[in-house]
PDB file of N, CA and C in Angstrom:
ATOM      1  N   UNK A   1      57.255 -77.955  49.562  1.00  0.00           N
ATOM      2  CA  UNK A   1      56.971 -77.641  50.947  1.00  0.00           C
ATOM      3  C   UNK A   1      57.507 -78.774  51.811  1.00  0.00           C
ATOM      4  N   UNK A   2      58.508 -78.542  52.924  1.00  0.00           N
ATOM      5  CA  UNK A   2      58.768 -79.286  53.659  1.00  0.00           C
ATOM      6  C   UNK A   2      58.625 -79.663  54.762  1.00  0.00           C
ATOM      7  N   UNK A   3      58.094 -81.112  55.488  1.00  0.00           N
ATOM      8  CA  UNK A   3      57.433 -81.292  56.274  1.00  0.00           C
ATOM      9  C   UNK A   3      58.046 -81.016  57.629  1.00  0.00           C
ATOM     10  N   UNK A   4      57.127 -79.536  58.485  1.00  0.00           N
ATOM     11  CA  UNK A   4      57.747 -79.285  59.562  1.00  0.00           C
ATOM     12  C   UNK A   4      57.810 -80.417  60.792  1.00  0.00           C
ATOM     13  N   UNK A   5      57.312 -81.460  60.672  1.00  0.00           N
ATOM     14  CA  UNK A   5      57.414 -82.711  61.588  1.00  0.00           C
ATOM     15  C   UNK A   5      58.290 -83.404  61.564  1.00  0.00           C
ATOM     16  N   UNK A   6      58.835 -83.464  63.104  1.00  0.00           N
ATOM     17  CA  UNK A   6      60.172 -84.222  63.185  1.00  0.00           C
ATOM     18  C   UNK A   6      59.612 -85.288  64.422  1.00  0.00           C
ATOM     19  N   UNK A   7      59.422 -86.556  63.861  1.00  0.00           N
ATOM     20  CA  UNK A   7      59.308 -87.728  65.040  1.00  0.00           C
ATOM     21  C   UNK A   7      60.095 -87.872  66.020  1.00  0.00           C
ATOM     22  N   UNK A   8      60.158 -87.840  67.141  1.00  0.00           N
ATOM     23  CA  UNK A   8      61.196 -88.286  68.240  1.00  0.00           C
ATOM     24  C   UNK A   8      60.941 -89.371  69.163  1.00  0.00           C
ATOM     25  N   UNK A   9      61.863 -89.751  69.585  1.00  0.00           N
ATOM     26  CA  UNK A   9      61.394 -91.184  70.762  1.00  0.00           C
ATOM     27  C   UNK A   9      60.995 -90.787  71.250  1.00  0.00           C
ATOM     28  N   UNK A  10      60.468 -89.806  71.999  1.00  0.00           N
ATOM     29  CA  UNK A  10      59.625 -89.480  73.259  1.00  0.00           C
ATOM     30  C   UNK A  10      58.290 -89.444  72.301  1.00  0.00           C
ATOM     31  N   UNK A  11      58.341 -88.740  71.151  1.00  0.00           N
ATOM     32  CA  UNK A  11      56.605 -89.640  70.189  1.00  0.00           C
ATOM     33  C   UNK A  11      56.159 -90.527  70.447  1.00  0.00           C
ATOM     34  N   UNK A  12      57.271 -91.151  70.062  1.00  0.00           N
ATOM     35  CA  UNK A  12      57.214 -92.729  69.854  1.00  0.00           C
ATOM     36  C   UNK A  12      56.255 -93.262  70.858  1.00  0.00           C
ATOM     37  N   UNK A  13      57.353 -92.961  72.596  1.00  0.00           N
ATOM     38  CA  UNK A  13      57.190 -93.710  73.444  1.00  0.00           C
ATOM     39  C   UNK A  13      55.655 -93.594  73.740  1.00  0.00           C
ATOM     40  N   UNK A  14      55.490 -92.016  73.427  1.00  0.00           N
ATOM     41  CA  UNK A  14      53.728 -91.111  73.946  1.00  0.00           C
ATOM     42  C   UNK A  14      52.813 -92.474  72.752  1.00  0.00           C
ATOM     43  N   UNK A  15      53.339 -92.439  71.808  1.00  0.00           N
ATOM     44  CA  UNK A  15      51.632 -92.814  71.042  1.00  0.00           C
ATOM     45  C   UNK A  15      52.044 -94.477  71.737  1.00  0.00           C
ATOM     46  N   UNK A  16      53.606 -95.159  71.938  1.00  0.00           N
ATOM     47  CA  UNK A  16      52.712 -96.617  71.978  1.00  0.00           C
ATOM     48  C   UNK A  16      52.178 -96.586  73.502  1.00  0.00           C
ATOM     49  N   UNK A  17      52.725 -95.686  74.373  1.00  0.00           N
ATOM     50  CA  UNK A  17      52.056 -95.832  75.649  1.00  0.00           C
ATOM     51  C   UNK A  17      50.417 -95.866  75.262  1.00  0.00           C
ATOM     52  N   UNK A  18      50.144 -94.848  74.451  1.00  0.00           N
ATOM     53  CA  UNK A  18      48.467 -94.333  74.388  1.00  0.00           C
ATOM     54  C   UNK A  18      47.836 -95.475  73.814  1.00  0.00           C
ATOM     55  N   UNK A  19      48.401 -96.610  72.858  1.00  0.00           N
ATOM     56  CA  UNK A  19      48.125 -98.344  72.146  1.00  0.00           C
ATOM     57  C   UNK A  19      48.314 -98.859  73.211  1.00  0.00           C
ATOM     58  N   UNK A  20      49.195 -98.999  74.480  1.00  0.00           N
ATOM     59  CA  UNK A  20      49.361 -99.837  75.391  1.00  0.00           C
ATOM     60  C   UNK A  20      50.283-101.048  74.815  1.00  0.00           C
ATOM     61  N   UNK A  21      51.148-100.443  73.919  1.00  0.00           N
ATOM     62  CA  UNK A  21      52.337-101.461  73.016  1.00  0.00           C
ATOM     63  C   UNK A  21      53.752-101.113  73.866  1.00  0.00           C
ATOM     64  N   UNK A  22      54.198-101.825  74.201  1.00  0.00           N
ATOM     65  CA  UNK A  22      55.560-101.823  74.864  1.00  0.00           C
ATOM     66  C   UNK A  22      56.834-101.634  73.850  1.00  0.00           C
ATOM     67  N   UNK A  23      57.487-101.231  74.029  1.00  0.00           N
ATOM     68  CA  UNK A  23      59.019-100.435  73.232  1.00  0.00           C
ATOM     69  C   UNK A  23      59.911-100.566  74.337  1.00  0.00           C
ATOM     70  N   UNK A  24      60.990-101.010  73.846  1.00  0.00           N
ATOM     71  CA  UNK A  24      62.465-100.832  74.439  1.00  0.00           C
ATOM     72  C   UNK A  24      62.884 -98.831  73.725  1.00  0.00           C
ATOM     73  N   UNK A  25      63.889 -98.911  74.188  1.00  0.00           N
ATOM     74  CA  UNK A  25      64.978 -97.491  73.822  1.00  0.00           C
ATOM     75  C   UNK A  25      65.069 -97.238  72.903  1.00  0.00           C
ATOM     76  N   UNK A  26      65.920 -99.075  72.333  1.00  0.00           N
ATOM     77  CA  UNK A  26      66.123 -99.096  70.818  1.00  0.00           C
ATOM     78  C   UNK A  26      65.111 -98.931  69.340  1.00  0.00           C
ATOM     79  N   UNK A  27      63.588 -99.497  70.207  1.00  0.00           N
ATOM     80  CA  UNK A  27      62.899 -99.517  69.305  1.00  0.00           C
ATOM     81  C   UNK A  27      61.931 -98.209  69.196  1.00  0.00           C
ATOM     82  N   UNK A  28      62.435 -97.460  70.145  1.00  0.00           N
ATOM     83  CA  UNK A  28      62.046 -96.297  70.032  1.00  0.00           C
ATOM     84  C   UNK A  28      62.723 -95.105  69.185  1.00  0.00           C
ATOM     85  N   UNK A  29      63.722 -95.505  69.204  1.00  0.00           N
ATOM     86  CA  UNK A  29      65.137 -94.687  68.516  1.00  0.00           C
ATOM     87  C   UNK A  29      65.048 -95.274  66.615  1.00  0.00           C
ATOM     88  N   UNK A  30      64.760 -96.357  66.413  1.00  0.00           N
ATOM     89  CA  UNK A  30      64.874 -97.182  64.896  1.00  0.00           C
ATOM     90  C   UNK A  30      63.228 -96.866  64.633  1.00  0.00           C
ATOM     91  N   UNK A  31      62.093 -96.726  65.485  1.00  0.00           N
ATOM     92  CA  UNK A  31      61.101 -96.650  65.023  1.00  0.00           C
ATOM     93  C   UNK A  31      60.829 -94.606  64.265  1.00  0.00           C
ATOM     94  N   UNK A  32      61.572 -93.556  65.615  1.00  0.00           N
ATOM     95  CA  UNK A  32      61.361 -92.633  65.100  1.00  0.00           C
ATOM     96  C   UNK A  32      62.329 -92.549  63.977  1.00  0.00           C
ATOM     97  N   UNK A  33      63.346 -92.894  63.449  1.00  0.00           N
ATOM     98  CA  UNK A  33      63.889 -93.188  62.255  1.00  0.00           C
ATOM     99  C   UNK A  33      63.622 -93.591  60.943  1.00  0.00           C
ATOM    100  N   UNK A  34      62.705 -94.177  61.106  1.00  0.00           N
ATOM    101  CA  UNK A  34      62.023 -94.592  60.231  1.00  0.00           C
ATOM    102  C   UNK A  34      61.063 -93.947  60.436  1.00  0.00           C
ATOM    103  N   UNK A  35      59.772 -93.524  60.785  1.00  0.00           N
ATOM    104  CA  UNK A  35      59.137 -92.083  60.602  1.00  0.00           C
ATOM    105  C   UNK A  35      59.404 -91.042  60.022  1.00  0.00           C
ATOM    106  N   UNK A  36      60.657 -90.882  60.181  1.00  0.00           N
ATOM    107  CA  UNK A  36      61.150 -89.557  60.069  1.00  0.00           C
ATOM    108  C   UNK A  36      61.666 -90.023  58.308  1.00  0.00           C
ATOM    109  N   UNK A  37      62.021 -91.146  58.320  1.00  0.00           N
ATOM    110  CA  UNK A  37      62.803 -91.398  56.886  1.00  0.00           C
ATOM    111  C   UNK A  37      61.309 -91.213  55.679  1.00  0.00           C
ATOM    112  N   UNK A  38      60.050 -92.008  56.258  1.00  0.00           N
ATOM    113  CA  UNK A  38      58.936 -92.013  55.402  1.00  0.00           C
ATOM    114  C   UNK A  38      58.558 -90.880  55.531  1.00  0.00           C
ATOM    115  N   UNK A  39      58.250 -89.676  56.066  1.00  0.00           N
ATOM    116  CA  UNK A  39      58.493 -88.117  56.100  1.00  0.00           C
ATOM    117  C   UNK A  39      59.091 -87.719  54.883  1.00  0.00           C
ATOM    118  N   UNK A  40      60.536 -87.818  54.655  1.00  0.00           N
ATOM    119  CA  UNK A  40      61.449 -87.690  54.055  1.00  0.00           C
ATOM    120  C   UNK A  40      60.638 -88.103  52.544  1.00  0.00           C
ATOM    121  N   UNK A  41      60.382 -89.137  52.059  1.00  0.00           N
ATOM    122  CA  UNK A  41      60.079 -89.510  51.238  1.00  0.00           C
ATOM    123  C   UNK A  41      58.603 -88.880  50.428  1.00  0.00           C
ATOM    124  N   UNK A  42      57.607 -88.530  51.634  1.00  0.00           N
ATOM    125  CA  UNK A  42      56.427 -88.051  51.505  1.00  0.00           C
ATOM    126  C   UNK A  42      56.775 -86.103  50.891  1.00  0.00           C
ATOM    127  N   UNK A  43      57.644 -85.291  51.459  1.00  0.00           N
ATOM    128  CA  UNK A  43      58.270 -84.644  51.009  1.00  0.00           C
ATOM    129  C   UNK A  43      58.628 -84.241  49.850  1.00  0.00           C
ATOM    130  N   UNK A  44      59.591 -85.501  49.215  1.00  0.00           N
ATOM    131  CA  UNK A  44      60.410 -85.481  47.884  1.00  0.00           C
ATOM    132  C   UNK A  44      59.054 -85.440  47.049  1.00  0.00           C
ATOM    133  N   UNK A  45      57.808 -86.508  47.337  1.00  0.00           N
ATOM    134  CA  UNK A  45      56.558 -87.145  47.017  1.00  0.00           C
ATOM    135  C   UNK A  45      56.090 -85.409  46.326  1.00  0.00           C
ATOM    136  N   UNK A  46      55.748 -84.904  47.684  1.00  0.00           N
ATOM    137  CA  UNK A  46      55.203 -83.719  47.420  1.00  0.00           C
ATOM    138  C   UNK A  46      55.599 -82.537  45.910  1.00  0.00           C
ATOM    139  N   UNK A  47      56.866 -82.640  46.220  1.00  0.00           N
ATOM    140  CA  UNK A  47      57.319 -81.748  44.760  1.00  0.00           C
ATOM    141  C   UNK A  47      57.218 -82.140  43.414  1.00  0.00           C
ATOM    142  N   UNK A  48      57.023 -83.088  43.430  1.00  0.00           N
ATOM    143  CA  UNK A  48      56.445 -83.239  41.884  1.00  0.00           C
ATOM    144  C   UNK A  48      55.253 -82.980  41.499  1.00  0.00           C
ATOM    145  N   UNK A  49      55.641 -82.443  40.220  1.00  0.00           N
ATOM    146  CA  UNK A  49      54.104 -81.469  39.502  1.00  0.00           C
ATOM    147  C   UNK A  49      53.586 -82.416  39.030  1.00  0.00           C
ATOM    148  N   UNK A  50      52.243 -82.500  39.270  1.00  0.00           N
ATOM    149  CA  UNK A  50      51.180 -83.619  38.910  1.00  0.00           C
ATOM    150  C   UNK A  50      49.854 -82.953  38.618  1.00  0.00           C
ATOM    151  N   UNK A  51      50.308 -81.471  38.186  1.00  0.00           N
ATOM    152  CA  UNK A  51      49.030 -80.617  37.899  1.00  0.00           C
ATOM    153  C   UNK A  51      48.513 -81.286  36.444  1.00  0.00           C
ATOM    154  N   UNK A  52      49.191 -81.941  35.383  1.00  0.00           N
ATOM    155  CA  UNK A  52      48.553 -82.393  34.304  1.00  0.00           C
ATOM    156  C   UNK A  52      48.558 -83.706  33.647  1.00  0.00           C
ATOM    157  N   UNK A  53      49.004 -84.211  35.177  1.00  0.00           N
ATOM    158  CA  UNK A  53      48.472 -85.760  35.161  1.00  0.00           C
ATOM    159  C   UNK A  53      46.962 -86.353  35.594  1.00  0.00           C
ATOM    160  N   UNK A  54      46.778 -87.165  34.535  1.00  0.00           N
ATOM    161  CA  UNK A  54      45.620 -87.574  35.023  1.00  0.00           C
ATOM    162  C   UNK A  54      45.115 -88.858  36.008  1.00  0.00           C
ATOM    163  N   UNK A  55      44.045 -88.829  36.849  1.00  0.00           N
ATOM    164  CA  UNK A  55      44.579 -89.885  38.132  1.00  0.00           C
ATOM    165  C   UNK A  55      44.677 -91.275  37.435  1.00  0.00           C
ATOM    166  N   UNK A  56      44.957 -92.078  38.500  1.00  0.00           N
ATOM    167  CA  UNK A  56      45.019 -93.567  37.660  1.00  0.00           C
ATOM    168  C   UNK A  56      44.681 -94.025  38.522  1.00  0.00           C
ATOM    169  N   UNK A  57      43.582 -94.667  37.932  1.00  0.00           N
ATOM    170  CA  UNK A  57      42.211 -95.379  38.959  1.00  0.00           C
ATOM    171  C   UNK A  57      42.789 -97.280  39.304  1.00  0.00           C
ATOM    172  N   UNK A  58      43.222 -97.637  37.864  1.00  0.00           N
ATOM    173  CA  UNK A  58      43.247 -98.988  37.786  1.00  0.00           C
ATOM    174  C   UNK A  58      44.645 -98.976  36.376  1.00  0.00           C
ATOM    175  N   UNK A  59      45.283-100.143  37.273  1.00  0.00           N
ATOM    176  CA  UNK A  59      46.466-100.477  36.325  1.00  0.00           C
ATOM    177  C   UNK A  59      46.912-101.345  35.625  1.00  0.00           C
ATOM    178  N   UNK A  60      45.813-102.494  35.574  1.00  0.00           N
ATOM    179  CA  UNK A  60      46.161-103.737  35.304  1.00  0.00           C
ATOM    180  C   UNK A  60      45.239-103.877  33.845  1.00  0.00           C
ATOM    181  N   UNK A  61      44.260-103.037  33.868  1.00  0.00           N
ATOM    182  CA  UNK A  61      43.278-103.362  32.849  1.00  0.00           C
ATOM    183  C   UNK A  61      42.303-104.330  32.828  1.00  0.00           C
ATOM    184  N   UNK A  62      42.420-104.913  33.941  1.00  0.00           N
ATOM    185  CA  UNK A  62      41.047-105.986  34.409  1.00  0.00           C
ATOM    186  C   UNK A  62      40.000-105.141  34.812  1.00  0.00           C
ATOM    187  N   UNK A  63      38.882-106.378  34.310  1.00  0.00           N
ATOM    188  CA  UNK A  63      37.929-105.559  34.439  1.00  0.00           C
ATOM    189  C   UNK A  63      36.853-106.136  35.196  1.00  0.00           C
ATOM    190  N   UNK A  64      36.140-105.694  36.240  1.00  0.00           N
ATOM    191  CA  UNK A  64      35.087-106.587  36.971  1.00  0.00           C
ATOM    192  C   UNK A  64      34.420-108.327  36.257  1.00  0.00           C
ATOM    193  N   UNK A  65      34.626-108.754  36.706  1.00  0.00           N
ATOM    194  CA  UNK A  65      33.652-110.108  36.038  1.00  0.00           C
ATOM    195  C   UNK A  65      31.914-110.576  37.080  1.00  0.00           C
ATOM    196  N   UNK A  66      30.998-109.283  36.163  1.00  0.00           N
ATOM    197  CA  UNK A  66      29.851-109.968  37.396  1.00  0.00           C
ATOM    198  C   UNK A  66      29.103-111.176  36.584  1.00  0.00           C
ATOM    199  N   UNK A  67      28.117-111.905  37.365  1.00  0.00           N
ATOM    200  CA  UNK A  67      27.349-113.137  36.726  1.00  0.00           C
ATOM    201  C   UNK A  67      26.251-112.818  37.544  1.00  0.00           C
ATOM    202  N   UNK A  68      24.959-113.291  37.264  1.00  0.00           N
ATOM    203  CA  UNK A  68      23.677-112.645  37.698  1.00  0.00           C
ATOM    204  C   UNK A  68      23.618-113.771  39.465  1.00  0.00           C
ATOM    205  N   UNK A  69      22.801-113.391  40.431  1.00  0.00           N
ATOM    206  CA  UNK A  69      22.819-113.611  41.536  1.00  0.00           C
ATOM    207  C   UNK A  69      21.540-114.827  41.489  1.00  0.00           C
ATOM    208  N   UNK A  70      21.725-115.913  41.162  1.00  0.00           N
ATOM    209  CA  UNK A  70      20.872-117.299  40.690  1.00  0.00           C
ATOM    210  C   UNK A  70      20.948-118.081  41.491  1.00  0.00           C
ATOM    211  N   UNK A  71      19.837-118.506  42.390  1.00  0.00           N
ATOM    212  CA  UNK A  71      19.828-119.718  43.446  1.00  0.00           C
ATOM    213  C   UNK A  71      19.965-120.439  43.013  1.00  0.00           C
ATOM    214  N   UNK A  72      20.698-121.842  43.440  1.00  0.00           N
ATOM    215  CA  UNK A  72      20.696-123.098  42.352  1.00  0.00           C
ATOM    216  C   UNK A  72      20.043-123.525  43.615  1.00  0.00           C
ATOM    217  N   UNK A  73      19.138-124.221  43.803  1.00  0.00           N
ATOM    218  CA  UNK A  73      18.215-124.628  44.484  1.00  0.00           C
ATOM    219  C   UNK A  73      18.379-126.413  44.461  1.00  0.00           C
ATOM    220  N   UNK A  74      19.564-127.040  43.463  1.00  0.00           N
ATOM    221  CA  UNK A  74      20.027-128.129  43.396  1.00  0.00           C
ATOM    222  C   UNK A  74      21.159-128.261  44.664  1.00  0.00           C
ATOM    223  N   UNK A  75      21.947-127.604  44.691  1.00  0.00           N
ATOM    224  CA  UNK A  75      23.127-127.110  45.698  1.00  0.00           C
ATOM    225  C   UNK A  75      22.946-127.222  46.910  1.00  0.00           C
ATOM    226  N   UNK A  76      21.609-126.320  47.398  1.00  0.00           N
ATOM    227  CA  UNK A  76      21.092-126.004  48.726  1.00  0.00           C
ATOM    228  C   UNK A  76      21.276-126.942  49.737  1.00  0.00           C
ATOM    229  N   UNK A  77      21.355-126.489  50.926  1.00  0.00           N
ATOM    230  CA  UNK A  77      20.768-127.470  51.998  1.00  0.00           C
ATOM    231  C   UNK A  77      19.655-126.734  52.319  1.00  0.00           C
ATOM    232  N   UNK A  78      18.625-127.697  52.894  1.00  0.00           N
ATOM    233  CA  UNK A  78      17.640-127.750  53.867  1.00  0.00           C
ATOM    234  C   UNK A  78      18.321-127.133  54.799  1.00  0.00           C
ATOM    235  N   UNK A  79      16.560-126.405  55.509  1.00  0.00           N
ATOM    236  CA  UNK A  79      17.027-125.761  57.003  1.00  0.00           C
ATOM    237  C   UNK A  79      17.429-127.233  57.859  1.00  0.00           C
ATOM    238  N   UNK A  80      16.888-128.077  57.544  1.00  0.00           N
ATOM    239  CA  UNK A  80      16.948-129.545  58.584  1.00  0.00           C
ATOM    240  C   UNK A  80      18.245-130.192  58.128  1.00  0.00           C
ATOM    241  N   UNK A  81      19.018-129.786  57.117  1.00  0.00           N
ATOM    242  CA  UNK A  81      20.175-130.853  56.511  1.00  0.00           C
ATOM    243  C   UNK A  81      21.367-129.748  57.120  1.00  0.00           C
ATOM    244  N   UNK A  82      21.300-128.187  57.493  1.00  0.00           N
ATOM    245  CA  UNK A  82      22.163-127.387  57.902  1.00  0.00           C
ATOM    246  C   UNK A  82      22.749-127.873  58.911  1.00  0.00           C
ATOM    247  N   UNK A  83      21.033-127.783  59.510  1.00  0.00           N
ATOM    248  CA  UNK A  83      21.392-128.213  61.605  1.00  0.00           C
ATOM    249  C   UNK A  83      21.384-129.430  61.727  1.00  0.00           C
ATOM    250  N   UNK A  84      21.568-130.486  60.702  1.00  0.00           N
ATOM    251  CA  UNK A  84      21.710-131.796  61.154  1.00  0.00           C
ATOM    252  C   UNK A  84      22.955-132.326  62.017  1.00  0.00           C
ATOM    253  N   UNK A  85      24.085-131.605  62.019  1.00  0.00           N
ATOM    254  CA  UNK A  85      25.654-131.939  62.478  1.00  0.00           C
ATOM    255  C   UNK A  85      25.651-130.948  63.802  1.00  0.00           C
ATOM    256  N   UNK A  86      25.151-129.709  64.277  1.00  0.00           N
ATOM    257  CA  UNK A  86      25.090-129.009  64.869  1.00  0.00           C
ATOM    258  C   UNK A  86      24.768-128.997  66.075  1.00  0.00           C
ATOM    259  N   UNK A  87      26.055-128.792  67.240  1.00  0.00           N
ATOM    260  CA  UNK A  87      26.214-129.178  68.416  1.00  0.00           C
ATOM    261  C   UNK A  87      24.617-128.770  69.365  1.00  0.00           C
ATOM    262  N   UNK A  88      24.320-127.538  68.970  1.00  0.00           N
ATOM    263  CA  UNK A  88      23.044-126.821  69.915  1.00  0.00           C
ATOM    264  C   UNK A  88      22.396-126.377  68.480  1.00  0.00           C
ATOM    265  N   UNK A  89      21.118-126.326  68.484  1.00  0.00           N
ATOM    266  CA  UNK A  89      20.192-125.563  67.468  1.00  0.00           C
ATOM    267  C   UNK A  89      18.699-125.493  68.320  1.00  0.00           C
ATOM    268  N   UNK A  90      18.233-124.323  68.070  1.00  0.00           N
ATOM    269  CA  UNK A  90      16.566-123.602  68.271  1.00  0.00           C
ATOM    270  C   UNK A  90      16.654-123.170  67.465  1.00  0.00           C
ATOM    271  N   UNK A  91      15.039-123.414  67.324  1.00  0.00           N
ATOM    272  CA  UNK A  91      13.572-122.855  66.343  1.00  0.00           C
ATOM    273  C   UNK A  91      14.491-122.365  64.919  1.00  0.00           C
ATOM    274  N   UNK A  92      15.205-123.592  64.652  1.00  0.00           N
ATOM    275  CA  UNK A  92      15.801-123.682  63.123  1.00  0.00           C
ATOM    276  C   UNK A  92      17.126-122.800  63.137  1.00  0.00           C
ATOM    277  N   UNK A  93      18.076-122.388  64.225  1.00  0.00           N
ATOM    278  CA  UNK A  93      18.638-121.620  64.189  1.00  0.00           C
ATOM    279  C   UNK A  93      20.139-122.265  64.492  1.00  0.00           C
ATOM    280  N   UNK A  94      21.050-122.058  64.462  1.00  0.00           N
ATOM    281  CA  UNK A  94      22.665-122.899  65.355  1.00  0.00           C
ATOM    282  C   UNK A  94      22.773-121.877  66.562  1.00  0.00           C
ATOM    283  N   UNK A  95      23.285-122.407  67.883  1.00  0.00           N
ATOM    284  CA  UNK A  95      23.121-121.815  69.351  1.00  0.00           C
ATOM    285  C   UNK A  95      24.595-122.055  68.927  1.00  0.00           C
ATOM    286  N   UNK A  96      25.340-120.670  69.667  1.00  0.00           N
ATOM    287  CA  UNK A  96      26.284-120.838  70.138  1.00  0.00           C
ATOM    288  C   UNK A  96      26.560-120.280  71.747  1.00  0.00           C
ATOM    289  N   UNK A  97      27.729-121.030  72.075  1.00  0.00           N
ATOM    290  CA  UNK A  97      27.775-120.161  73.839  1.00  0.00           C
ATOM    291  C   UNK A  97      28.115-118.551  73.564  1.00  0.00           C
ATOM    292  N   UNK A  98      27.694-117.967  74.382  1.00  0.00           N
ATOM    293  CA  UNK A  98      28.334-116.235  74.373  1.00  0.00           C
ATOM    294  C   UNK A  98      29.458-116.261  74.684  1.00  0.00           C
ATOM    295  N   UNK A  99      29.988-115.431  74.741  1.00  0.00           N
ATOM    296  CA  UNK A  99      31.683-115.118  74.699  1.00  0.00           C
ATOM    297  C   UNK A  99      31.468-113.384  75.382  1.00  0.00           C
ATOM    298  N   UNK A 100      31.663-113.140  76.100  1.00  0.00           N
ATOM    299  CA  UNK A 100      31.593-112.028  76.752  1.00  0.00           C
ATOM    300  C   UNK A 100      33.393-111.867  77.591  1.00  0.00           C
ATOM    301  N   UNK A 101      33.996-110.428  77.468  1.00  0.00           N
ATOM    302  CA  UNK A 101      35.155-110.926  77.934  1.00  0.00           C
ATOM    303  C   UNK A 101      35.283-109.250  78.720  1.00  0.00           C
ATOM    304  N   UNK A 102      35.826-108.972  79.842  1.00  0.00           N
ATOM    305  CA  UNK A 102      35.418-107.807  80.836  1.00  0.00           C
ATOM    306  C   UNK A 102      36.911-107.449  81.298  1.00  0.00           C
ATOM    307  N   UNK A 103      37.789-107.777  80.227  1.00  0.00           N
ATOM    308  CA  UNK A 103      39.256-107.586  80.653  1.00  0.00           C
ATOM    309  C   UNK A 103      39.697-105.794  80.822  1.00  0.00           C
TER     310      UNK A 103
END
């Protein structure tokens, strides 16, 4: 089945206007080109029979490494040794300034 979608610069130009990403001509012209080429590929993708393949989850043969979830309580800092360096701190906590931005 072949993919009735054909990318064009005027795509292009529509979705980066709708991102608010700026494009020249050219990069509108090399970008639907390349769309259109990974199309192409997704296509060829499509026709192969993969009715009696089975999926492949993992390829390397590694295998998770877990270790149990153990406080070392040697390691730790104190709540008082955390906030000892710490520019602003309350009621045991680190203050930072807000950052609010209304662009």
């Amino acid at each position: 089945m072949q993919s009735q979608i054909i990318i064009t610069p005027s795509i292009v130009a529509h979705v980066a206007d709708l991102a608010l990403i700026p494009v020249t001509d050219d990069e509108k012209n090399a970008l639907a080109n390349g769309f259109n080429t990974v199309l192409k590929v997704l296509d060829t993708l499509n026709t192969v029979d993969v009715i009696n393949v089975e999926p492949t989850h993992q390829v390397t043969g590694f295998e998770n490494v877990y270790r149990d979830d153990v406080v070392d309580e040697k390691r730790m800092f104190s709540q008082e040794e955390a906030l000892a360096n710490a520019p602003k701190s309350a009621n045991g906590y680190f203050v930072a300034d807000r950052i609010l931005h209304n662009d």
